[in-house]
N, C-alpha and C. Protein backbone atom coordinates (compact mmCIF):
# COMPACT_ATOMS: atom_id res chain seq x y z
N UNK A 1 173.86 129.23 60.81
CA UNK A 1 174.55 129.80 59.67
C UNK A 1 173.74 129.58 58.39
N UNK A 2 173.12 128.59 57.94
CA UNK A 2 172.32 128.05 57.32
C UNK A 2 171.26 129.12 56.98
N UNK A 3 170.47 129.23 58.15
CA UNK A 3 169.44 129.77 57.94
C UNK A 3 169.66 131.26 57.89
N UNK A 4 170.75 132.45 58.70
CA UNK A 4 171.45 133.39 58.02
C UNK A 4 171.34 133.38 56.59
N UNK A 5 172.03 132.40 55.90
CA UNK A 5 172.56 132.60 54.68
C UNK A 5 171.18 132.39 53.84
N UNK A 6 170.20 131.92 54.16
CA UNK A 6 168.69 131.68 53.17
C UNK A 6 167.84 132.62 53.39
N UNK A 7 168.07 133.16 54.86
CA UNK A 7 167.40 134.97 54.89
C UNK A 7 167.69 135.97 54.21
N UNK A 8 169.57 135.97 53.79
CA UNK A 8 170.05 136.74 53.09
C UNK A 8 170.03 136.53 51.40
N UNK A 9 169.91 135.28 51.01
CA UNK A 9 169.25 135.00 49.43
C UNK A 9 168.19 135.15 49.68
N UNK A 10 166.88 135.36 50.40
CA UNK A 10 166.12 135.54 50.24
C UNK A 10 165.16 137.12 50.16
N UNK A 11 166.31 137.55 51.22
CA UNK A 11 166.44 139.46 50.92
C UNK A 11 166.96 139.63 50.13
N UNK A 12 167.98 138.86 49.20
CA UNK A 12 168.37 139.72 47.83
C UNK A 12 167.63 139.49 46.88
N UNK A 13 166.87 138.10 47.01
CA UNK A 13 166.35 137.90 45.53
C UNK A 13 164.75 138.84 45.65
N UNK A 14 164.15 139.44 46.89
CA UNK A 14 163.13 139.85 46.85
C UNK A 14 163.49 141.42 46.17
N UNK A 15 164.63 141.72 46.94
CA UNK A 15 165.24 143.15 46.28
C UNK A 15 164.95 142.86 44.63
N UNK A 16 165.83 142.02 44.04
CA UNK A 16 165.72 142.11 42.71
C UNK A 16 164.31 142.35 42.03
N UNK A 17 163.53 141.13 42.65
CA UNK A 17 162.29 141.24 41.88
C UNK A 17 161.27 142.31 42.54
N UNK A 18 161.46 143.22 43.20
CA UNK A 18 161.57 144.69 43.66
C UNK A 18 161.73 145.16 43.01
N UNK A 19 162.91 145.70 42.55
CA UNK A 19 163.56 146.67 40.95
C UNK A 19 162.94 146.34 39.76
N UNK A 20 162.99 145.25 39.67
CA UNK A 20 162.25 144.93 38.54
C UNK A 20 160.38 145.28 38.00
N UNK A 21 159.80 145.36 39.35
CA UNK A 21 158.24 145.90 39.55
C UNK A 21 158.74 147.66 39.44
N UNK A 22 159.21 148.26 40.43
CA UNK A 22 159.57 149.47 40.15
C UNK A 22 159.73 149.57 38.65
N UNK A 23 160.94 149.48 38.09
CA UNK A 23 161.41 149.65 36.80
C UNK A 23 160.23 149.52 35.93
N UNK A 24 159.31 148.41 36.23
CA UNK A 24 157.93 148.74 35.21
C UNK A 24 157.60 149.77 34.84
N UNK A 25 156.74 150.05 36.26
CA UNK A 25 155.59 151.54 37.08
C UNK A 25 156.45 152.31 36.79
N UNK A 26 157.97 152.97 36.73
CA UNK A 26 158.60 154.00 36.40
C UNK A 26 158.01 154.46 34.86
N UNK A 27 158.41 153.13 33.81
CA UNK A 27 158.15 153.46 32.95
C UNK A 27 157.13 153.44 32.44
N UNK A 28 156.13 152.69 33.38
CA UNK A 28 154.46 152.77 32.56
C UNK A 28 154.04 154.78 32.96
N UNK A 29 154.57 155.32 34.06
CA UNK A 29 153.61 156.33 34.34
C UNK A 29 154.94 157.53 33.97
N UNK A 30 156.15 157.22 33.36
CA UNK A 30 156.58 158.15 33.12
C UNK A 30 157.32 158.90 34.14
N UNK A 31 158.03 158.25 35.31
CA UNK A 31 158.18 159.06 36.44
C UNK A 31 159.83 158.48 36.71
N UNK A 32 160.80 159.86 37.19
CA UNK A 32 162.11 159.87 36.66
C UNK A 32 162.53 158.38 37.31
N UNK A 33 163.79 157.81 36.46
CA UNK A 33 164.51 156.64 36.98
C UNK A 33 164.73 156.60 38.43
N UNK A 34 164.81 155.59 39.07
CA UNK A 34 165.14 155.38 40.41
C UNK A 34 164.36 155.93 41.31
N UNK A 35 163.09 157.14 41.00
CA UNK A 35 162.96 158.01 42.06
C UNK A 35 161.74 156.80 43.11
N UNK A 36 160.82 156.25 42.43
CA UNK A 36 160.34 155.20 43.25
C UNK A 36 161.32 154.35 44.37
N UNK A 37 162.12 154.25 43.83
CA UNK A 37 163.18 152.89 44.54
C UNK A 37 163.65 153.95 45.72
N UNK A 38 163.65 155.58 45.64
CA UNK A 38 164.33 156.00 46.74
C UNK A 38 163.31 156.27 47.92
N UNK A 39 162.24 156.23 47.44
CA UNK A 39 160.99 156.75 48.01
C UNK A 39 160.44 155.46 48.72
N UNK A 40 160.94 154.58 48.29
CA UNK A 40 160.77 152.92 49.11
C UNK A 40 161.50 152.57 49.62
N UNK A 41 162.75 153.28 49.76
CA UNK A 41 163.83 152.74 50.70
C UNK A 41 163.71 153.98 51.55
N UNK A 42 162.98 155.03 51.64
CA UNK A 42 162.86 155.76 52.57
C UNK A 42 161.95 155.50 53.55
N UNK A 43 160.94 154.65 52.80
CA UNK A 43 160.17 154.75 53.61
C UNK A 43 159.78 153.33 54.24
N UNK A 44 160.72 151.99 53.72
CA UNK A 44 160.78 150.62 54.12
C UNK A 44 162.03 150.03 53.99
N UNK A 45 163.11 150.58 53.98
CA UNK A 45 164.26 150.39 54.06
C UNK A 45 164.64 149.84 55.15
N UNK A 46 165.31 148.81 54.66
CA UNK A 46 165.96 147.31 55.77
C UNK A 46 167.12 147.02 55.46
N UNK A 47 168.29 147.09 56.46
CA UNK A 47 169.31 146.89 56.02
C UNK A 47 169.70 145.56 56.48
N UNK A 48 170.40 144.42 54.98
CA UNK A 48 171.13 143.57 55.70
C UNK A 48 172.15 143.09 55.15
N UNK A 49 173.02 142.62 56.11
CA UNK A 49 174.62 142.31 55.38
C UNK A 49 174.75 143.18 54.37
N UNK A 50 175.13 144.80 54.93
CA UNK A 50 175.42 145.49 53.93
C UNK A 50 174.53 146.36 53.66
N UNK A 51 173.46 145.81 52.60
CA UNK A 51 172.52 146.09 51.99
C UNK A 51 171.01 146.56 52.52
N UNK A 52 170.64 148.13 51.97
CA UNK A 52 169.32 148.67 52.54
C UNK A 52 168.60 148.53 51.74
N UNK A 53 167.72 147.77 51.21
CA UNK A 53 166.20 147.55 50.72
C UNK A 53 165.13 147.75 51.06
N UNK A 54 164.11 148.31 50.50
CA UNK A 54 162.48 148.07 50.79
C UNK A 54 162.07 146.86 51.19
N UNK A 55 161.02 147.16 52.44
CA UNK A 55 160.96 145.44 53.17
C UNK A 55 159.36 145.36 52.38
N UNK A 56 159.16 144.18 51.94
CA UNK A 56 157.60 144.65 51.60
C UNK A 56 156.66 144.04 52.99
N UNK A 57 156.81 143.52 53.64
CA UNK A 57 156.15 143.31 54.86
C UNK A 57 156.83 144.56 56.08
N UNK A 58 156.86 145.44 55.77
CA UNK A 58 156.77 146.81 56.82
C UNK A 58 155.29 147.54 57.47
N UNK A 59 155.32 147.83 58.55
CA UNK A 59 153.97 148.19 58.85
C UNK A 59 154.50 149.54 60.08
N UNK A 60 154.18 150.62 59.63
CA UNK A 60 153.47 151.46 60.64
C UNK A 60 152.54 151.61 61.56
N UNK A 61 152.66 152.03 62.39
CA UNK A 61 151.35 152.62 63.08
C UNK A 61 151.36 153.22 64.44
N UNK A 62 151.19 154.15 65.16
CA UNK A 62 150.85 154.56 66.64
C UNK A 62 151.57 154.70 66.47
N UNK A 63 153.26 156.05 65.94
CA UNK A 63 154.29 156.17 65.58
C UNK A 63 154.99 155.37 65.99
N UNK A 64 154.61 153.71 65.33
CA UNK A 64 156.25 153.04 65.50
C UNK A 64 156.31 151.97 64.33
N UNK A 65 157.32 151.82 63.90
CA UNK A 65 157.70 150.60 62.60
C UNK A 65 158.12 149.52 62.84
N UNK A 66 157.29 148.21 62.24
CA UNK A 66 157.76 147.02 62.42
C UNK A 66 158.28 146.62 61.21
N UNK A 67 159.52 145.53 61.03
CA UNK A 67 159.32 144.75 59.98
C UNK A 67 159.17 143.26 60.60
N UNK A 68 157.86 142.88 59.68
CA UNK A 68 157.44 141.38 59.86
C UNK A 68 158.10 140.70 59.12
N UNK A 69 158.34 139.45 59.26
CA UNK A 69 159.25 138.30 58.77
C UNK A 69 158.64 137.58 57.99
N UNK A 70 157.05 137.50 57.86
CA UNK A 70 156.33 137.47 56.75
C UNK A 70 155.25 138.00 56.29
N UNK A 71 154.63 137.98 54.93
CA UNK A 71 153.02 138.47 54.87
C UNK A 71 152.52 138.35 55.78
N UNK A 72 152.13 136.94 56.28
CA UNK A 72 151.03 136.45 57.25
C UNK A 72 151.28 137.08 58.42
N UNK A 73 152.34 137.35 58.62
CA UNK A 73 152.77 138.53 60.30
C UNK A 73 151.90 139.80 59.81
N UNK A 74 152.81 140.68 58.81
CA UNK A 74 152.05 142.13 58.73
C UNK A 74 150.87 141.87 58.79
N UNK A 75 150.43 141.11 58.15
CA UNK A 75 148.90 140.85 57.95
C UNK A 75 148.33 140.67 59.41
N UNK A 76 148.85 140.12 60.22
CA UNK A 76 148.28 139.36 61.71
C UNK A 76 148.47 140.73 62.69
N UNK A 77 149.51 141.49 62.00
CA UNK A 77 149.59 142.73 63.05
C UNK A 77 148.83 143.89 63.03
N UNK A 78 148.84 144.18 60.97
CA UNK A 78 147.47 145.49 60.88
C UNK A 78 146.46 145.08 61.60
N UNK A 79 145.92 143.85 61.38
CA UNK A 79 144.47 143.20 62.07
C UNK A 79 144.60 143.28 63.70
N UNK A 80 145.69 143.56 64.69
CA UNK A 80 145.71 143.63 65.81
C UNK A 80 145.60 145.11 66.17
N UNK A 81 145.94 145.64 64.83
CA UNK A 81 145.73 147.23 65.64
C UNK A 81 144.68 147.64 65.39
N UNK A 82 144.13 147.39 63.99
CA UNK A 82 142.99 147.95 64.04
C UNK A 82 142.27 146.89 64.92
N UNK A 83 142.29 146.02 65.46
CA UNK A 83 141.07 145.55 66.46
C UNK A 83 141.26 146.73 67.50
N UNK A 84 142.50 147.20 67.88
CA UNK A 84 142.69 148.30 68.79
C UNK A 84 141.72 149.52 68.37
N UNK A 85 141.44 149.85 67.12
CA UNK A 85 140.67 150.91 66.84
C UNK A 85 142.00 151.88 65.93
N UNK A 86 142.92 151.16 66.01
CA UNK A 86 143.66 151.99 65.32
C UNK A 86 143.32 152.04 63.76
N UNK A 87 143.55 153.05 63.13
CA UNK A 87 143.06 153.48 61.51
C UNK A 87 144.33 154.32 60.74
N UNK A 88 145.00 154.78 61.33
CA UNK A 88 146.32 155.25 60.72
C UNK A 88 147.86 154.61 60.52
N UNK A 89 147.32 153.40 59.94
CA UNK A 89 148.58 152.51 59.58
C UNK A 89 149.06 152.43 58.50
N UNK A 90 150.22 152.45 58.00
CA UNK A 90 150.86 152.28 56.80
C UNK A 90 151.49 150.97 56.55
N UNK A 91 151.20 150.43 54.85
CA UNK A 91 151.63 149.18 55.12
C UNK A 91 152.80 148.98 53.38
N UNK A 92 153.12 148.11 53.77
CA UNK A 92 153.97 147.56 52.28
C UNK A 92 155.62 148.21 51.77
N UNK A 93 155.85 148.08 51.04
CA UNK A 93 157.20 148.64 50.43
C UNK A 93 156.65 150.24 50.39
N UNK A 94 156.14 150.36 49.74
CA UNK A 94 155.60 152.08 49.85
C UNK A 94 154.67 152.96 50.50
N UNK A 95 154.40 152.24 51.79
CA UNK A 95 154.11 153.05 52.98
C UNK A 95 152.77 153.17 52.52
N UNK A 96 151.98 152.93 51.96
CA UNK A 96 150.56 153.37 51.86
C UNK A 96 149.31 153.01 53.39
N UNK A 97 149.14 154.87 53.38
CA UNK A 97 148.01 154.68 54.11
C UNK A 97 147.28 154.29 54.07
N UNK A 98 146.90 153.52 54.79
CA UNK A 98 145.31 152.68 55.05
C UNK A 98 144.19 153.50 55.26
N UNK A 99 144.19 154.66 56.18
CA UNK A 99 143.60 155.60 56.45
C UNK A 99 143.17 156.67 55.42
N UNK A 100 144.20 157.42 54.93
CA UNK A 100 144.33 158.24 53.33
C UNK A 100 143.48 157.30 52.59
N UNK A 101 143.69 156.15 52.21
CA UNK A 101 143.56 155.72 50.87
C UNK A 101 142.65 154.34 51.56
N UNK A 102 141.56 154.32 52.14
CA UNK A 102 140.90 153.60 51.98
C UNK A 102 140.68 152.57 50.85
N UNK A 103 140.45 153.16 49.71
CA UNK A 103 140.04 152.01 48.73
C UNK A 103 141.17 151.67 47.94
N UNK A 104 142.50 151.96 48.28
CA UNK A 104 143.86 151.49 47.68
C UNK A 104 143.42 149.70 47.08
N UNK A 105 143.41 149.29 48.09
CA UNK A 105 143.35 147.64 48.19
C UNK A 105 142.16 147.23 48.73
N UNK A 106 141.83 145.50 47.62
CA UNK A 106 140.86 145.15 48.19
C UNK A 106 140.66 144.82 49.41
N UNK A 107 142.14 144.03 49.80
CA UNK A 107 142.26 143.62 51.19
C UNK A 107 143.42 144.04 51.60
N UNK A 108 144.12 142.80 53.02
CA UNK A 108 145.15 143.34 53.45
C UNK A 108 146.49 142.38 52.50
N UNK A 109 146.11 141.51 52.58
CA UNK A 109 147.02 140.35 51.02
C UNK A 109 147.22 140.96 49.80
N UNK A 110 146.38 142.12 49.40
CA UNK A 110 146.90 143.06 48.34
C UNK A 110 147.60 143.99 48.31
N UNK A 111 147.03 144.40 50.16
CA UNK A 111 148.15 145.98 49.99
C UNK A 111 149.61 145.41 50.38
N UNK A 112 149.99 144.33 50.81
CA UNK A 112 150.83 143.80 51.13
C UNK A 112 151.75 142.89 50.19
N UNK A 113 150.74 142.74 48.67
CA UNK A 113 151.58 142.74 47.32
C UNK A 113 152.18 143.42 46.70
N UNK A 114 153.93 143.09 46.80
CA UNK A 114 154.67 143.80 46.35
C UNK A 114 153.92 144.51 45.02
N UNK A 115 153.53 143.48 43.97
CA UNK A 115 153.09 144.78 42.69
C UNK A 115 151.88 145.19 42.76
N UNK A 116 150.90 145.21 43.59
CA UNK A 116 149.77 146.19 44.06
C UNK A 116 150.41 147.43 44.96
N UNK A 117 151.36 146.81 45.89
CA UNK A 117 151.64 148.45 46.41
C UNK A 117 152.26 149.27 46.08
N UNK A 118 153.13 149.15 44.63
CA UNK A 118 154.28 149.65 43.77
C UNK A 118 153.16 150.48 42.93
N UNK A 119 152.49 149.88 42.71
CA UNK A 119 151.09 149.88 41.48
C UNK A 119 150.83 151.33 41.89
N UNK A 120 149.95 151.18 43.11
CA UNK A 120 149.34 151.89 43.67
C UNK A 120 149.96 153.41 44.08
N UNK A 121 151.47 153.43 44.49
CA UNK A 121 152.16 154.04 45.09
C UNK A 121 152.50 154.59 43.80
N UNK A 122 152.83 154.25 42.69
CA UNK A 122 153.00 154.64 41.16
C UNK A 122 151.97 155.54 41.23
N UNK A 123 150.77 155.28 40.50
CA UNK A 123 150.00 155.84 39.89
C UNK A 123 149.56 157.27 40.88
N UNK A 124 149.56 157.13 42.03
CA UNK A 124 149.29 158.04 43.31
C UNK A 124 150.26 159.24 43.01
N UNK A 125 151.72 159.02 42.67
CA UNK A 125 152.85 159.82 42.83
C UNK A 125 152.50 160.22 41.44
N UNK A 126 152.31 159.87 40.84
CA UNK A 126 152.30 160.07 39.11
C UNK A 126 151.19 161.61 39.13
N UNK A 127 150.18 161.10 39.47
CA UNK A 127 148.56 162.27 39.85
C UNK A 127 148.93 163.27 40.61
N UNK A 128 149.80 163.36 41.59
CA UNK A 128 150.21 164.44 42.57
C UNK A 128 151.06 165.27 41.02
N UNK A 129 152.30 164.45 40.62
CA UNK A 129 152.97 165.01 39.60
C UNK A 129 152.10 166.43 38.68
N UNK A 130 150.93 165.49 38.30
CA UNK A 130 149.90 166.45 36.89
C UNK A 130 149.70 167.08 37.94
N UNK A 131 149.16 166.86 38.96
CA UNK A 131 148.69 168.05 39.70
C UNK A 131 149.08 169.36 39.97
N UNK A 132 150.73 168.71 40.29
CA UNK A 132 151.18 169.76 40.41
C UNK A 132 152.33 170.48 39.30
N UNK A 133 152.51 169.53 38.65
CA UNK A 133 153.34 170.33 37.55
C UNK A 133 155.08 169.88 38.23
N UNK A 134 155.40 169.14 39.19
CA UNK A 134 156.57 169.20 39.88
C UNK A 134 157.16 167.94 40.59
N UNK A 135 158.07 167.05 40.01
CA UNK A 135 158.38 166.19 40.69
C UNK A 135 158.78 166.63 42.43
N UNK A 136 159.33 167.60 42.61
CA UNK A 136 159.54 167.99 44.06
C UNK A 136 158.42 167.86 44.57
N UNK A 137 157.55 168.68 43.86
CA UNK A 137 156.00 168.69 45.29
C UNK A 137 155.52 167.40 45.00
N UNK A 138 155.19 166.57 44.21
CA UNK A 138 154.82 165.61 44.00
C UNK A 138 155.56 164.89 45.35
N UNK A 139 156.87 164.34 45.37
CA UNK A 139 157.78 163.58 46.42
C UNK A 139 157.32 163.96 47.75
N UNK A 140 157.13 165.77 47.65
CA UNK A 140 156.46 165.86 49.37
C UNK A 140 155.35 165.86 49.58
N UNK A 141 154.37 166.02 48.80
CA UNK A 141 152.84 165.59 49.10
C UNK A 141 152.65 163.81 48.98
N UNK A 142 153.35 163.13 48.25
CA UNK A 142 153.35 161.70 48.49
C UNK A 142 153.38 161.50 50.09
N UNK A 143 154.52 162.35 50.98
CA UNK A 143 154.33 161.88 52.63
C UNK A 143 153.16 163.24 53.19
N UNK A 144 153.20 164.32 53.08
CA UNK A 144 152.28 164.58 53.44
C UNK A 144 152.36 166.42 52.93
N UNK A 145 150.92 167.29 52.92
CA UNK A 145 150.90 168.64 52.51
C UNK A 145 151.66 169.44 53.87
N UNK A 146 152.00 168.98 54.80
CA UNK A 146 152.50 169.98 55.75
C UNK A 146 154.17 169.90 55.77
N UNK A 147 154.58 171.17 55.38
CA UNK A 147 156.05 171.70 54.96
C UNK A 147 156.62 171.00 56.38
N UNK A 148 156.39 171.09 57.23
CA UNK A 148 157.14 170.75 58.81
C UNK A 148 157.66 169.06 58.22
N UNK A 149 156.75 168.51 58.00
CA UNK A 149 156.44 167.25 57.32
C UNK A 149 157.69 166.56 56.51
N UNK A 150 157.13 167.23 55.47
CA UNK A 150 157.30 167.21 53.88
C UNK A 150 159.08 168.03 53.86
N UNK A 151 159.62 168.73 54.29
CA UNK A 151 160.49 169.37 53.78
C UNK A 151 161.96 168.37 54.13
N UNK A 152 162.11 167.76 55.32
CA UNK A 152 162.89 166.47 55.50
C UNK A 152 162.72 165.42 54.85
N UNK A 153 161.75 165.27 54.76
CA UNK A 153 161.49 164.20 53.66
C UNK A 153 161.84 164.18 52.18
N UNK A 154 161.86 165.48 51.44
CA UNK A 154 161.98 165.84 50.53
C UNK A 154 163.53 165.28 50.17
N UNK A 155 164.19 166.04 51.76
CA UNK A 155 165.57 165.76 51.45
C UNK A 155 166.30 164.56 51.70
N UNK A 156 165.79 163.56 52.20
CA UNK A 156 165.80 162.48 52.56
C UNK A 156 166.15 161.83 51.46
N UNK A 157 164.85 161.54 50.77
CA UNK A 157 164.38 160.86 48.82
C UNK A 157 165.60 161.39 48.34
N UNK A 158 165.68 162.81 47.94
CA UNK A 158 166.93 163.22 47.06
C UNK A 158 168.35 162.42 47.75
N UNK A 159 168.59 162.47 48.80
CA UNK A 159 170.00 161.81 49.04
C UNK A 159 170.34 160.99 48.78
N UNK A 160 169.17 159.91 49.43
CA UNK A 160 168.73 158.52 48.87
C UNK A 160 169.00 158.07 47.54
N UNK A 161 168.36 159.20 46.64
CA UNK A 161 168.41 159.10 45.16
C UNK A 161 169.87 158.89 44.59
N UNK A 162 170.56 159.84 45.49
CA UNK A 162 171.98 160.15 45.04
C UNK A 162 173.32 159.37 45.36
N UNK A 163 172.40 158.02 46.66
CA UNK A 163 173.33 157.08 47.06
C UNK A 163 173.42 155.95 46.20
N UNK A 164 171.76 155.65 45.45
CA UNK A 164 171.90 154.46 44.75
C UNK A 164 173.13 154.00 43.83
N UNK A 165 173.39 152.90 43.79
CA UNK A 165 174.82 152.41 42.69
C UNK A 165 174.75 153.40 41.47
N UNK A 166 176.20 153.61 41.01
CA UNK A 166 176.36 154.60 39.99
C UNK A 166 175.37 153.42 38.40
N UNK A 167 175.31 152.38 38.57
CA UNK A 167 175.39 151.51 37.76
C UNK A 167 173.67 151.17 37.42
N UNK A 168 172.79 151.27 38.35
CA UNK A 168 171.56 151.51 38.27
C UNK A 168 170.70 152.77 38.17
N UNK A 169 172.08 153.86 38.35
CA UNK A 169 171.16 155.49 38.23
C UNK A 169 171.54 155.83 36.69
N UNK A 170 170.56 156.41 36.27
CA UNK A 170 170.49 157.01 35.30
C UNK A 170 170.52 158.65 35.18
N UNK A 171 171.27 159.61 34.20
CA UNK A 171 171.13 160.76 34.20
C UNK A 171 169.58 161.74 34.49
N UNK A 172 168.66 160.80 33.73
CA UNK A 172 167.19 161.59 34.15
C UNK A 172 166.74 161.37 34.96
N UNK A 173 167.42 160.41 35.96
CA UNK A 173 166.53 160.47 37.75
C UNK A 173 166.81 162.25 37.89
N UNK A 174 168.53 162.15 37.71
CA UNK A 174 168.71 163.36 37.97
C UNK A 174 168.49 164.59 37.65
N UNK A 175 168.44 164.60 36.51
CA UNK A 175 167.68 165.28 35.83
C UNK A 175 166.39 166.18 36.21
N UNK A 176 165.68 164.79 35.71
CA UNK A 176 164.01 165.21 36.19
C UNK A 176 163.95 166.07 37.29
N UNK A 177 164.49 165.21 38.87
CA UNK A 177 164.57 165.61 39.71
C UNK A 177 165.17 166.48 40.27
N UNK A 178 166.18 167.31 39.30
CA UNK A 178 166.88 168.25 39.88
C UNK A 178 165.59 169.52 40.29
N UNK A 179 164.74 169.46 40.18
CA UNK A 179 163.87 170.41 40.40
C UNK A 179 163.71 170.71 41.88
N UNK A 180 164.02 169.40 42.31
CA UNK A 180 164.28 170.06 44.36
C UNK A 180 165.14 171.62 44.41
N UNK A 181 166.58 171.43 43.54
CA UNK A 181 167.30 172.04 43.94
C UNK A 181 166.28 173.49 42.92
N UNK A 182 166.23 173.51 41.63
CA UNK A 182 165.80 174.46 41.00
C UNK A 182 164.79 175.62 41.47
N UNK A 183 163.79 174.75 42.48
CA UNK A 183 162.37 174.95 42.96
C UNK A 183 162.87 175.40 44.46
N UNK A 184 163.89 175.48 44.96
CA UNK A 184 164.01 175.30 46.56
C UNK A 184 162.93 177.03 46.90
N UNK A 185 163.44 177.72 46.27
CA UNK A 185 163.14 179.08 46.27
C UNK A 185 161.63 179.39 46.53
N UNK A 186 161.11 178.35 45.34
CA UNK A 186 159.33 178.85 45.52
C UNK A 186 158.88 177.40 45.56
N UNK A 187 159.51 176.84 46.55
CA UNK A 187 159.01 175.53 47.43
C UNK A 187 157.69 175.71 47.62
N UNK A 188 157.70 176.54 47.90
CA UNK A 188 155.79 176.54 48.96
C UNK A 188 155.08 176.65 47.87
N UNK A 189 153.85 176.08 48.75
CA UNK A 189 152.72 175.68 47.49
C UNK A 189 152.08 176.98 47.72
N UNK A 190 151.93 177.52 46.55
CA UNK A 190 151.30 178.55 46.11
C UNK A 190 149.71 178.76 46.63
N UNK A 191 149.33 177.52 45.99
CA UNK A 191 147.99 177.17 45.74
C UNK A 191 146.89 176.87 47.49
N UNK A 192 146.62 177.97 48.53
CA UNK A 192 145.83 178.29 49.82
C UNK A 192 145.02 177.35 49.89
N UNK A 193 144.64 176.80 49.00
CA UNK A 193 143.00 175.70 49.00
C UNK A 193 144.06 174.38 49.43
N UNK A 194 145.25 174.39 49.60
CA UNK A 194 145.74 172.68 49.67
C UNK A 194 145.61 172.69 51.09
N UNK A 195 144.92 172.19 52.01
CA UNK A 195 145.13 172.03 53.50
C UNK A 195 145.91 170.81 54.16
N UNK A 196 146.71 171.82 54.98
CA UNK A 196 147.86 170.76 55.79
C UNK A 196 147.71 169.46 56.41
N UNK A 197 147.96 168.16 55.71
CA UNK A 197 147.33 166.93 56.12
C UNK A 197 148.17 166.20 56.98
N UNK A 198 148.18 165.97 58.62
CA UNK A 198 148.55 165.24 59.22
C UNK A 198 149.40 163.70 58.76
N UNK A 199 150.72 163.56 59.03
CA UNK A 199 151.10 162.42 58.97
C UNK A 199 152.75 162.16 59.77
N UNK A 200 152.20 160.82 60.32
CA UNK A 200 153.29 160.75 61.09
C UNK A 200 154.89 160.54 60.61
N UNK A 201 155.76 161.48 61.20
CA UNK A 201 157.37 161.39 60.82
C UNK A 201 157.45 159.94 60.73
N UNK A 202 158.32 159.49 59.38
CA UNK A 202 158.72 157.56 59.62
C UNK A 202 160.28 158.03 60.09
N UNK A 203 160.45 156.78 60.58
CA UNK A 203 161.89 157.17 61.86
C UNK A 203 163.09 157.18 61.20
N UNK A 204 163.12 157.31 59.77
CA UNK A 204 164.51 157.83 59.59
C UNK A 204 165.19 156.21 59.23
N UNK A 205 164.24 155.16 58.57
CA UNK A 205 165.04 153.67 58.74
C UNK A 205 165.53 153.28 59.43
N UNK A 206 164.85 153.62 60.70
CA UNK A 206 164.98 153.11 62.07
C UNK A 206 163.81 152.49 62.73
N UNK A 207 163.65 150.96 62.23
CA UNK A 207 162.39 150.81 62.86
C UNK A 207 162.53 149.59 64.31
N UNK A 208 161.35 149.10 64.43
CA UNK A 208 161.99 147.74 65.20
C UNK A 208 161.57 146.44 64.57
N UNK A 209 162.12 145.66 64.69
CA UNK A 209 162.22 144.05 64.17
C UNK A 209 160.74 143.89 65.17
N UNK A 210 160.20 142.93 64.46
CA UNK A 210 158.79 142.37 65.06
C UNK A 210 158.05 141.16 64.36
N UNK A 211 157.87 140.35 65.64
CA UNK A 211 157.70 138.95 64.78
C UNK A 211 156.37 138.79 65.88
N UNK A 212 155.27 138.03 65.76
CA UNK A 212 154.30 137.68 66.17
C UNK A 212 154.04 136.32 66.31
N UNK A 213 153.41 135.78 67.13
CA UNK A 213 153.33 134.01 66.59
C UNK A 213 151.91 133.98 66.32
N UNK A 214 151.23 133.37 65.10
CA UNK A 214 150.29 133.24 64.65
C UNK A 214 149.44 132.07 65.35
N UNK A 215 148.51 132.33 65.89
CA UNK A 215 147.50 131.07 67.01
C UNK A 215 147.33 129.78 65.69
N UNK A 216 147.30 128.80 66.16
CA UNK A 216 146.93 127.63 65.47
C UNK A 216 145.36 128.07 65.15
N UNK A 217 145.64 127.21 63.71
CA UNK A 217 143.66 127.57 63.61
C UNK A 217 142.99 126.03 63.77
């Protein structure tokens, strides 16, 4: 019971200081309220007693999701796949490819820092934004350029967006973002030169629990 109850202060207090890194990067890059926080619970969302949060030790890869129980796990597990040869893993609160984004992080202890992968996942979503002129396409090119992809996903984030507490959303998440609904029409990217970039479906916040035991050194 004990140790229940210090897993669960310890998932809330990481949540908090979660929101609190978000809430920065929202406002350093200008990007609508909450929409980070939905885009991290879409894509590392852990539910406990109750409550669905971004796990920041989440790891993808070979379409399947773990959450590790600590850094030093995710960390012990990317390093097991890629010894496999694997290269298409996603790691942290905001899913960043390892593969895509090679030079995201110096290492794997960074991409696996909550405010390096917020950082990173910020400024990334922010550049798609100018790019494209559109918080919508922005949200679906963050998971990937192929509509098959991208178009569940899209709707995913928005729901997400629309579940958070009335008490932490703000009118210009909605706002901003009402452009899903505005844009549904001329969704498609206009622009022929964007080519359709492979990426694997995440399961819908359905992943599996995964713990590793680390060898004595």
């Amino acid at each position: 019971m004990q140790y229940l109850s210090l897993c669960a202060f310890l998932f809330l207090s990481a949540a908090m200081a979660f929101e609190d890194v978000i809430k920065k990067y929202e406002q350093h890059y200008d990007i609508p309220a909450n929409l980070l926080q939905a885009i991290a619970t879409v894509e590392s969302g852990k539910a406990d007693n109750g409550y669905v949060q971004p796990w920041p030790w989440t790891v993808q890869a070979n379409g399947h999701g773990y959450y590790c129980a600590t850094k030093a796990q995710a960390i012990a597990l990317v390093q097991h796949f890629q010894s496999q040869g694997l290269t298409n893993i996603d790691v942290g609160f905001m899913q960043i490819n390892l593969k895509s984004h090679p030079l995201a992080f110096q290492n794997l202890n960074a991409a696996f820092d909550q405010t390096a992968n917020i950082a990173y996942a910020a400024k990334f979503l922010k550049g798609l934004y100018d790019q494209h002129k559109s918080w919508a396409k922005a949200v679906a090119y963050y998971h990937s350029t192929n509509p098959v992809f991208y178009k569940p996903y899209i709707t995913k984030v928005y729901k997400t967006l629309q579940s958070l507490p009335p008490q932490t959303v703000s009118s210009q998440g909605f706002v901003r973002f009402a452009a899903y609904h505005q844009e549904r029409g001329v969704f498609e990217p206009e622009d022929v030169s964007v080519s359709p970039k492979k990426k694997q479906i995440h399961p819908s916040l359905k992943v599996h629990s995964y713990q590793i035991k680390l060898s004595p050194k």
